[in-house]
Protein backbone atom coordinates (compact mmCIF):
# COMPACT_ATOMS: atom_id res chain seq x y z
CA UNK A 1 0.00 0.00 0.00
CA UNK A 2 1.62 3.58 -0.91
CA UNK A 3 1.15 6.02 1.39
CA UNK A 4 3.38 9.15 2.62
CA UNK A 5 3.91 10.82 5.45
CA UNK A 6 2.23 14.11 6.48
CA UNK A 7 5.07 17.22 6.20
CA UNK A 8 2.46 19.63 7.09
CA UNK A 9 0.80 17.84 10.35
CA UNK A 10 -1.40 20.95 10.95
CA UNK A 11 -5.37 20.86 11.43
CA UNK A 12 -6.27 21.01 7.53
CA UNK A 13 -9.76 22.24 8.44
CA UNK A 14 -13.13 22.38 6.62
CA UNK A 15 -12.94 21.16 2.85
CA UNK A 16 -14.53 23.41 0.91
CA UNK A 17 -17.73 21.83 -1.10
CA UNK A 18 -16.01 23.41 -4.70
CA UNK A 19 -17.82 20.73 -6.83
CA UNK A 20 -21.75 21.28 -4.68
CA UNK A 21 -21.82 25.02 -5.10
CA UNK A 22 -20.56 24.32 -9.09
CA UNK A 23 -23.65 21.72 -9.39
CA UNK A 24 -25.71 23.80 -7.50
CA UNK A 25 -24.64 27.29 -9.71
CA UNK A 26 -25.63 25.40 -13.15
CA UNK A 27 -28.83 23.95 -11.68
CA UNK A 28 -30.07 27.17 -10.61
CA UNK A 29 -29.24 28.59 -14.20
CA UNK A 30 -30.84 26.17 -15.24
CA UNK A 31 -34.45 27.34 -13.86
CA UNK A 32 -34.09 24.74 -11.09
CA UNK A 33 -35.49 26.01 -7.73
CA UNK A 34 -33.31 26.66 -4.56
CA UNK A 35 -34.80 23.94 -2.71
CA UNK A 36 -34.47 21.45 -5.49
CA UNK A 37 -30.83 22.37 -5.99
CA UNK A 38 -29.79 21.51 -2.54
CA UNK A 39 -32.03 18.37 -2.58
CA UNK A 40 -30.00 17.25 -5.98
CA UNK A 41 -27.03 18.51 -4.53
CA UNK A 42 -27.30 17.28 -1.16
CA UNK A 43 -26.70 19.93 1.02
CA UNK A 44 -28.97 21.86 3.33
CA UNK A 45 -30.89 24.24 2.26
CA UNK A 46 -29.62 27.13 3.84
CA UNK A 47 -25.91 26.15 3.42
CA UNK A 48 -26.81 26.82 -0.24
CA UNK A 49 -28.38 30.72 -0.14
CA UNK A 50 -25.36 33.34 -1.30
């Protein structure tokens, strides 16, 4: 198994959902509604609202 060891052993914190808020831009160009974005998406619903 390949694996490496950590130089930077600092808390990486949150991971930033970069792929959800892209699906959930295009859906809501696409005439999709906010709540069915963040159902399709999967996140909640006020996570989503810019």
């Amino acid at each position: 198994m390949d694996f490496g060891i950590w130089v930077d052993r600092r808390p990486q914190g949150r991971v930033k959902p970069v792929r959800e808020r892209e699906a959930y831009s295009r859906l809501v160009q696409q005439g999709v509604s906010n709540t069915e974005a963040c159902r399709i998406v999967g996140v909640d619903r006020r996570t989503s609202q810019h």
